[in-house]
C-alpha atoms as a PDB file:
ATOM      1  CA  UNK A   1     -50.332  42.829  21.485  1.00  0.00           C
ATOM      2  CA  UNK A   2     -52.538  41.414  18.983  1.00  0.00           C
ATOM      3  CA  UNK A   3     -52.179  38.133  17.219  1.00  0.00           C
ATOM      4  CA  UNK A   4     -51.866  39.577  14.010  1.00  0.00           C
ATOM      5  CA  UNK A   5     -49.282  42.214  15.740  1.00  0.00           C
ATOM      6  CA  UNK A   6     -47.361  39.149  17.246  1.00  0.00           C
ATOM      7  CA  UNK A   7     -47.668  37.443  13.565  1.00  0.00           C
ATOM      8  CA  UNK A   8     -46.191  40.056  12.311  1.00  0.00           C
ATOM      9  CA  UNK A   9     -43.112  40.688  14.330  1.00  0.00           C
ATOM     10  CA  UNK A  10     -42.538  36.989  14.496  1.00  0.00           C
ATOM     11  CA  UNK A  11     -42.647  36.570  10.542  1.00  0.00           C
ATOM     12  CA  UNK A  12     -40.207  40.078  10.295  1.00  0.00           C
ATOM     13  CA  UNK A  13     -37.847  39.316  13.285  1.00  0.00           C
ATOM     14  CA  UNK A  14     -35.968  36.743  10.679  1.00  0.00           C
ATOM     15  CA  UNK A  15     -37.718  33.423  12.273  1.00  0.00           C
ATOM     16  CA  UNK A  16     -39.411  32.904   8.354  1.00  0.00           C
ATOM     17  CA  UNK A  17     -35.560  33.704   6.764  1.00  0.00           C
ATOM     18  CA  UNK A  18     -33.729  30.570   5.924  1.00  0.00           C
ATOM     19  CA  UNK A  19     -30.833  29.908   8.315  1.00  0.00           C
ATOM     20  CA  UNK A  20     -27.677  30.182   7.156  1.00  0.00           C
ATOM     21  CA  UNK A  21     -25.676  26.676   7.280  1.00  0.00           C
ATOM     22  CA  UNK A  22     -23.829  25.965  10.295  1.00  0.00           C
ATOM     23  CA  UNK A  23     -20.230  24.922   8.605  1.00  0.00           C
ATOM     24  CA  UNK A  24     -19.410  27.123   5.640  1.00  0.00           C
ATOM     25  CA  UNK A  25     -16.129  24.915   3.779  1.00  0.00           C
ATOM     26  CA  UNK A  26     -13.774  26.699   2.206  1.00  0.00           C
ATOM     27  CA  UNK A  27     -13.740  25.972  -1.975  1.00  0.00           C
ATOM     28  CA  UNK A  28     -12.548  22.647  -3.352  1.00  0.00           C
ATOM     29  CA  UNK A  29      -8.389  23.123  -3.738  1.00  0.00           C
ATOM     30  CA  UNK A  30      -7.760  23.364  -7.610  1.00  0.00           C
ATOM     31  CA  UNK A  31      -5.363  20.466  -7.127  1.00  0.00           C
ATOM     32  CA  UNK A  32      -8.101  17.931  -5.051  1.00  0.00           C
ATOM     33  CA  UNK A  33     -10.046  18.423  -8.239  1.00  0.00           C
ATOM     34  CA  UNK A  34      -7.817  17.893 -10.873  1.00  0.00           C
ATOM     35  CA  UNK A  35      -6.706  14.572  -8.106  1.00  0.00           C
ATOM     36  CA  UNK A  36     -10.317  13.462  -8.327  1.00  0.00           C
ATOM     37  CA  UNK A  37     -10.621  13.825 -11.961  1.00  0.00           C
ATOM     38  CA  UNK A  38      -7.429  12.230 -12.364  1.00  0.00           C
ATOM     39  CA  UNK A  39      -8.897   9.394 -10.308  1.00  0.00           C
ATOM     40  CA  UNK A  40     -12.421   9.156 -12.385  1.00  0.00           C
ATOM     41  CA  UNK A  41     -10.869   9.088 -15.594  1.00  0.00           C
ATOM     42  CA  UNK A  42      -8.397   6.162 -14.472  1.00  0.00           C
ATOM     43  CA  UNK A  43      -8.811   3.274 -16.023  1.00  0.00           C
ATOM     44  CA  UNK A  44      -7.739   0.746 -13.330  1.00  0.00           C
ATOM     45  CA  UNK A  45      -5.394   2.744 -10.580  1.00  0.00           C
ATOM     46  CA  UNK A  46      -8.037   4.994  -8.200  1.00  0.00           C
ATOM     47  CA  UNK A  47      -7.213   4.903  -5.109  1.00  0.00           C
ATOM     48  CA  UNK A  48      -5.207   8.036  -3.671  1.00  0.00           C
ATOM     49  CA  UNK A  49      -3.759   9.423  -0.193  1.00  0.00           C
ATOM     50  CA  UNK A  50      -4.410  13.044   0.758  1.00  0.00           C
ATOM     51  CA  UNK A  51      -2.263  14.555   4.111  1.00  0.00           C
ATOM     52  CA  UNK A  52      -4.532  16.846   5.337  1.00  0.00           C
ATOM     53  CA  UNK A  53      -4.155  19.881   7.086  1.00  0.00           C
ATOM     54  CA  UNK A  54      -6.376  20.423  10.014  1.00  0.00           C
ATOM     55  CA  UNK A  55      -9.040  23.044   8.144  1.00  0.00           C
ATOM     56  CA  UNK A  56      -9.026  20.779   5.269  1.00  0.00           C
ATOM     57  CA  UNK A  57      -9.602  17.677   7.116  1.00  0.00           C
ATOM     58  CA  UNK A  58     -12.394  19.413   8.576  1.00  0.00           C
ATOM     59  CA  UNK A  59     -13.677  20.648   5.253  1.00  0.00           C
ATOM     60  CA  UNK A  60     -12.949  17.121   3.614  1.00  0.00           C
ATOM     61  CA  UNK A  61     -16.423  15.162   3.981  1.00  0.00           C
ATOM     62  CA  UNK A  62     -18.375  18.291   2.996  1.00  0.00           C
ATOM     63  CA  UNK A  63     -15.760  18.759  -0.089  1.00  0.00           C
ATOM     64  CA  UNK A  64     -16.606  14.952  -1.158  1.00  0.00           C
ATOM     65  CA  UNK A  65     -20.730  14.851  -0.578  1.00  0.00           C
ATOM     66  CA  UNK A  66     -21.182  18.507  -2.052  1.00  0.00           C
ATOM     67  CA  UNK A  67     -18.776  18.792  -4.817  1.00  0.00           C
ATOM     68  CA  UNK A  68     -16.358  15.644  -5.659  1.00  0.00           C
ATOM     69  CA  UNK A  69     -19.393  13.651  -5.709  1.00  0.00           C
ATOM     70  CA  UNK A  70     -18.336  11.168  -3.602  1.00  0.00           C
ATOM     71  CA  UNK A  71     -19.667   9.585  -0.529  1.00  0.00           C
ATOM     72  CA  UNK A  72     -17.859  10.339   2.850  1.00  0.00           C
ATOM     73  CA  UNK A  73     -17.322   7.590   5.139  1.00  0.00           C
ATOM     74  CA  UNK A  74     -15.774   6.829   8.427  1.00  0.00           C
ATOM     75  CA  UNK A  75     -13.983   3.764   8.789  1.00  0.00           C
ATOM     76  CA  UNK A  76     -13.223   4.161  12.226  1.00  0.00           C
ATOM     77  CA  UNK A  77     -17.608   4.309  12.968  1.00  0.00           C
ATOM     78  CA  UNK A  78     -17.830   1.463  10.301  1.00  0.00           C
ATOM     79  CA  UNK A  79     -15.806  -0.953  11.927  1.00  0.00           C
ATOM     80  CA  UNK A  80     -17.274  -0.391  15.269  1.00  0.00           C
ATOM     81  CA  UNK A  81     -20.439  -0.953  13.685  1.00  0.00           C
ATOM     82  CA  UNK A  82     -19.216  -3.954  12.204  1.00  0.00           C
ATOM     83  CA  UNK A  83     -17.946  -5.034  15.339  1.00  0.00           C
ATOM     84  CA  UNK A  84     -21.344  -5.011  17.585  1.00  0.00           C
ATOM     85  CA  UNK A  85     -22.594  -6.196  14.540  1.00  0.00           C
ATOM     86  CA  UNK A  86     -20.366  -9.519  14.056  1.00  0.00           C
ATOM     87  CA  UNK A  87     -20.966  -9.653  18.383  1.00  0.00           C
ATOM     88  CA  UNK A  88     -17.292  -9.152  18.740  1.00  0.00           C
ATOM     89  CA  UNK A  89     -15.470  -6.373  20.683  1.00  0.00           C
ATOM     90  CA  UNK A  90     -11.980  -6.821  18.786  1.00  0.00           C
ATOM     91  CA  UNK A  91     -10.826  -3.840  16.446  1.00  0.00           C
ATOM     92  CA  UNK A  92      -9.051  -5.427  13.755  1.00  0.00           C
ATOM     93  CA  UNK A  93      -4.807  -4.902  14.854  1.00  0.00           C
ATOM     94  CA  UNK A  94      -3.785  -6.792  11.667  1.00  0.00           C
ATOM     95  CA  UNK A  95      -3.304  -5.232   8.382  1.00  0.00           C
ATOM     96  CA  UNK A  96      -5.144  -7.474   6.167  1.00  0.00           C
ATOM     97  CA  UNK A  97      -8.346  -7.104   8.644  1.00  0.00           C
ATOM     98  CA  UNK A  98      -8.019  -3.723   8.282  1.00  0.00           C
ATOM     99  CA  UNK A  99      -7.840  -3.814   4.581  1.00  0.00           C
ATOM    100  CA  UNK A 100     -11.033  -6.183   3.937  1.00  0.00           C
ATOM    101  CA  UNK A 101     -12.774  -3.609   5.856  1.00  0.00           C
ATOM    102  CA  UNK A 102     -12.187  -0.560   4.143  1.00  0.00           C
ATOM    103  CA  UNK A 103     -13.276  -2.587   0.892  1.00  0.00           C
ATOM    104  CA  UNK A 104     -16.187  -3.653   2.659  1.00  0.00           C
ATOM    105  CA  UNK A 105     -16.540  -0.197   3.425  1.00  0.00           C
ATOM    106  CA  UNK A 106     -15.919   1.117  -0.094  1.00  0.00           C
ATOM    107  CA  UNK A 107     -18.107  -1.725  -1.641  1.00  0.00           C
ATOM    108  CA  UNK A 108     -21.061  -0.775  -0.109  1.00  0.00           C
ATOM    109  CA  UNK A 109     -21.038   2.965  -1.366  1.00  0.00           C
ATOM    110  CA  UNK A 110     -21.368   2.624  -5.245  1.00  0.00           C
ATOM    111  CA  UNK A 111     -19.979   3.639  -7.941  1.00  0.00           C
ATOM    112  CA  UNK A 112     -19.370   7.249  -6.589  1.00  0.00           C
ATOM    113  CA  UNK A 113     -16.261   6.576  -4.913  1.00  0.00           C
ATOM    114  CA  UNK A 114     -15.063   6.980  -1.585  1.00  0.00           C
ATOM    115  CA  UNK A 115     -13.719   9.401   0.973  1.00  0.00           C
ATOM    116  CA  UNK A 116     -12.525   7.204   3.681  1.00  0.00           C
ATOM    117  CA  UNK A 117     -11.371   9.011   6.491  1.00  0.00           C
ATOM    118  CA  UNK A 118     -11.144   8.210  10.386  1.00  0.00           C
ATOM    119  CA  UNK A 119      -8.709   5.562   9.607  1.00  0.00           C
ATOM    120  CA  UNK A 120      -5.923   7.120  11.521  1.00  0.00           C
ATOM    121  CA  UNK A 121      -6.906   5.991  14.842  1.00  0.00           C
ATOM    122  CA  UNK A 122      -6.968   2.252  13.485  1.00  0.00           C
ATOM    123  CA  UNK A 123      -3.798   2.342  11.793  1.00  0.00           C
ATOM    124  CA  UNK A 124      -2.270   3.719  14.990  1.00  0.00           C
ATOM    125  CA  UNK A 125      -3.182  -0.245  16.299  1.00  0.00           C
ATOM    126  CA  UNK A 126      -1.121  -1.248  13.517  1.00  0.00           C
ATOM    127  CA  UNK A 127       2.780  -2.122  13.988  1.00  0.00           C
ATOM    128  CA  UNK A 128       5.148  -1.124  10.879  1.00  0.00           C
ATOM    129  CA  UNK A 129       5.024  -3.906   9.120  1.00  0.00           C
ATOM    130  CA  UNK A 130       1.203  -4.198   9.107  1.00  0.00           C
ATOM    131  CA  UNK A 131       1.252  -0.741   8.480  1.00  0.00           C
ATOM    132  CA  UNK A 132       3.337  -1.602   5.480  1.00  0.00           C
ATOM    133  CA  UNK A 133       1.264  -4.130   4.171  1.00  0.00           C
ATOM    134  CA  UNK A 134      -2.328  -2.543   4.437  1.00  0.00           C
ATOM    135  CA  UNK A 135      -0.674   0.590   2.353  1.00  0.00           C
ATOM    136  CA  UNK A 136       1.105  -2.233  -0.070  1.00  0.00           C
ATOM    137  CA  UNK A 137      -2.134  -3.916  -0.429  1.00  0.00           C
ATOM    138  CA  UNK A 138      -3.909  -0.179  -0.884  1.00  0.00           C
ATOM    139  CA  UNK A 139      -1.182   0.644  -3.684  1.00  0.00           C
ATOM    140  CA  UNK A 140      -2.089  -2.012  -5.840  1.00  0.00           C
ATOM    141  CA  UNK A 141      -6.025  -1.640  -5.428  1.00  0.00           C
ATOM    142  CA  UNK A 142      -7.395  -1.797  -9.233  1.00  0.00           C
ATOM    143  CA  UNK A 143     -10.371  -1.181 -11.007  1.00  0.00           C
ATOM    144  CA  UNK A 144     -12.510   0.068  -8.460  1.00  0.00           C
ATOM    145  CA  UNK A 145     -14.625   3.731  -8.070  1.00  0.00           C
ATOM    146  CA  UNK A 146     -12.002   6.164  -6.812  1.00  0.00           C
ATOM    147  CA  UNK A 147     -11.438   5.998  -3.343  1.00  0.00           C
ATOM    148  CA  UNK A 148      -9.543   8.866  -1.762  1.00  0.00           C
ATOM    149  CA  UNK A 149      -8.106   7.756   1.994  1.00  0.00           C
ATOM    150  CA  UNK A 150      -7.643  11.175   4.336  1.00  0.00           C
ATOM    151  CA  UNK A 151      -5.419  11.421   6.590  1.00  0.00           C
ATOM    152  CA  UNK A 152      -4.757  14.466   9.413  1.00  0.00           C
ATOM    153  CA  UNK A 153      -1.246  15.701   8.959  1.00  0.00           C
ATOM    154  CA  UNK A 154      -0.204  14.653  12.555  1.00  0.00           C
ATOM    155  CA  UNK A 155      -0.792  11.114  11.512  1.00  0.00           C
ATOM    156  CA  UNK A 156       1.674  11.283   8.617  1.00  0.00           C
ATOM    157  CA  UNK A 157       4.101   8.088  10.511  1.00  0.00           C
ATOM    158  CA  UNK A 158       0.869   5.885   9.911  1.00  0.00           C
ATOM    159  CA  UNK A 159       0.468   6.737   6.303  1.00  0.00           C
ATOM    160  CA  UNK A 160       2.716   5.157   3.015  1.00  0.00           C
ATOM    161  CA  UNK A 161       5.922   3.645   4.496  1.00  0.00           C
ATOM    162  CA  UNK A 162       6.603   5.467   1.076  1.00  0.00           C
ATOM    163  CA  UNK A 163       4.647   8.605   0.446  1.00  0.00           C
ATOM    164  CA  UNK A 164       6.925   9.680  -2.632  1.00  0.00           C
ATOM    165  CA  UNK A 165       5.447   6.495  -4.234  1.00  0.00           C
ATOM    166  CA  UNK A 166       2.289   8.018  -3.936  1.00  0.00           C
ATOM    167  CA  UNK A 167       3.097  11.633  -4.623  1.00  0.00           C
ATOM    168  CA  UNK A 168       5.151  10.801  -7.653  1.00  0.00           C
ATOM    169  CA  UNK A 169       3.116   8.533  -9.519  1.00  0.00           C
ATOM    170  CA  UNK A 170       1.936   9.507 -12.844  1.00  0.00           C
ATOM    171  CA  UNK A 171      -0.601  10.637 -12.535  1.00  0.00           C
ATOM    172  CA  UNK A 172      -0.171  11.504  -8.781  1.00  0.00           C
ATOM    173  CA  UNK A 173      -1.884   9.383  -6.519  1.00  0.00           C
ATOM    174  CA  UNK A 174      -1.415  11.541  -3.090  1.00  0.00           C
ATOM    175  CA  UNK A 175      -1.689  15.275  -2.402  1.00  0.00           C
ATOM    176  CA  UNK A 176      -1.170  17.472   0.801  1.00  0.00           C
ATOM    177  CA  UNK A 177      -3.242  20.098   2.050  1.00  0.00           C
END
């Protein structure tokens, strides 16, 4: 075969065509928009809880980077890097370690806003009443870029000792998916 015979099956066998992208999300729920606009437009409460289904967990960090405009993080990744950073090898297992972290965390992305997720597996390390206290702590977070913590379903016992709190609120301040 020629090389302008092997150009030309290379260039029409697809290898030229853009690839299509590996994770296709499903659209932005109607209700994590309105959430997130609800959020933006706040003038001092932003912070919000979302108990996600497995899909939408998955679909989460694409959902904040490519439409919510916000910049996905993973607190679980960030404190490890903190960690070997600070030359220690001790996850925080106190809530108000935990909770200086995830505003380090959200600090250091901008004015965006946040979607924190991988915190499940640290609040796990967490007994109730630290548990309690980190989410206390969370509740009362003010004037800050919206920052929307993600949690799997499964890990509903380590959320809000009082999730109606946060589904309730006006405006609401927790959704599930």
């Amino acid at each position: 075969m020629s090389h302008s015979a092997a150009s030309s099956s290379f260039a029409s066998g697809g290898w030229l065509e853009p690839e299509a992208p590996l994770y296709q999300a499903p659209p932005v729920p109607t209700e994590l928009s309105a959430l997130q606009a609800n959020l933006v437009a706040g003038t001092t409460l932003r912070t919000a809880v979302l108990w996600l289904s497995p899909a939408a967990y998955a679909a989460g960090p694409h959902w904040a980077a490519h439409t919510l405009g916000l910049t996905p993080r993973h607190l679980g990744r960030e404190v490890v890097a903190a960690c070997e950073a600070e030359g220690t090898q001790r996850v925080p297992s106190v809530g108000p370690m935990l909770y200086k972290h995830v505003l380090t965390v959200h600090n250091a992305t901008g004015p965006g806003g946040t979607w924190l997720f991988g915190l499940d597996a640290l609040l796990v390390r967490l007994s109730t009443a630290e548990r309690g206290f980190f989410w206390d702590r969370l509740w009362e977070l003010r004037q800050r870029p919206p920052l929307l913590l993600a949690l799997p379903e499964a890990f509903r016992d380590v959320g809000p000792t009082d999730p109606g709190r946060w589904l309730t609120a006006e405006p609401p301040r927790g959704l599930h998916l």
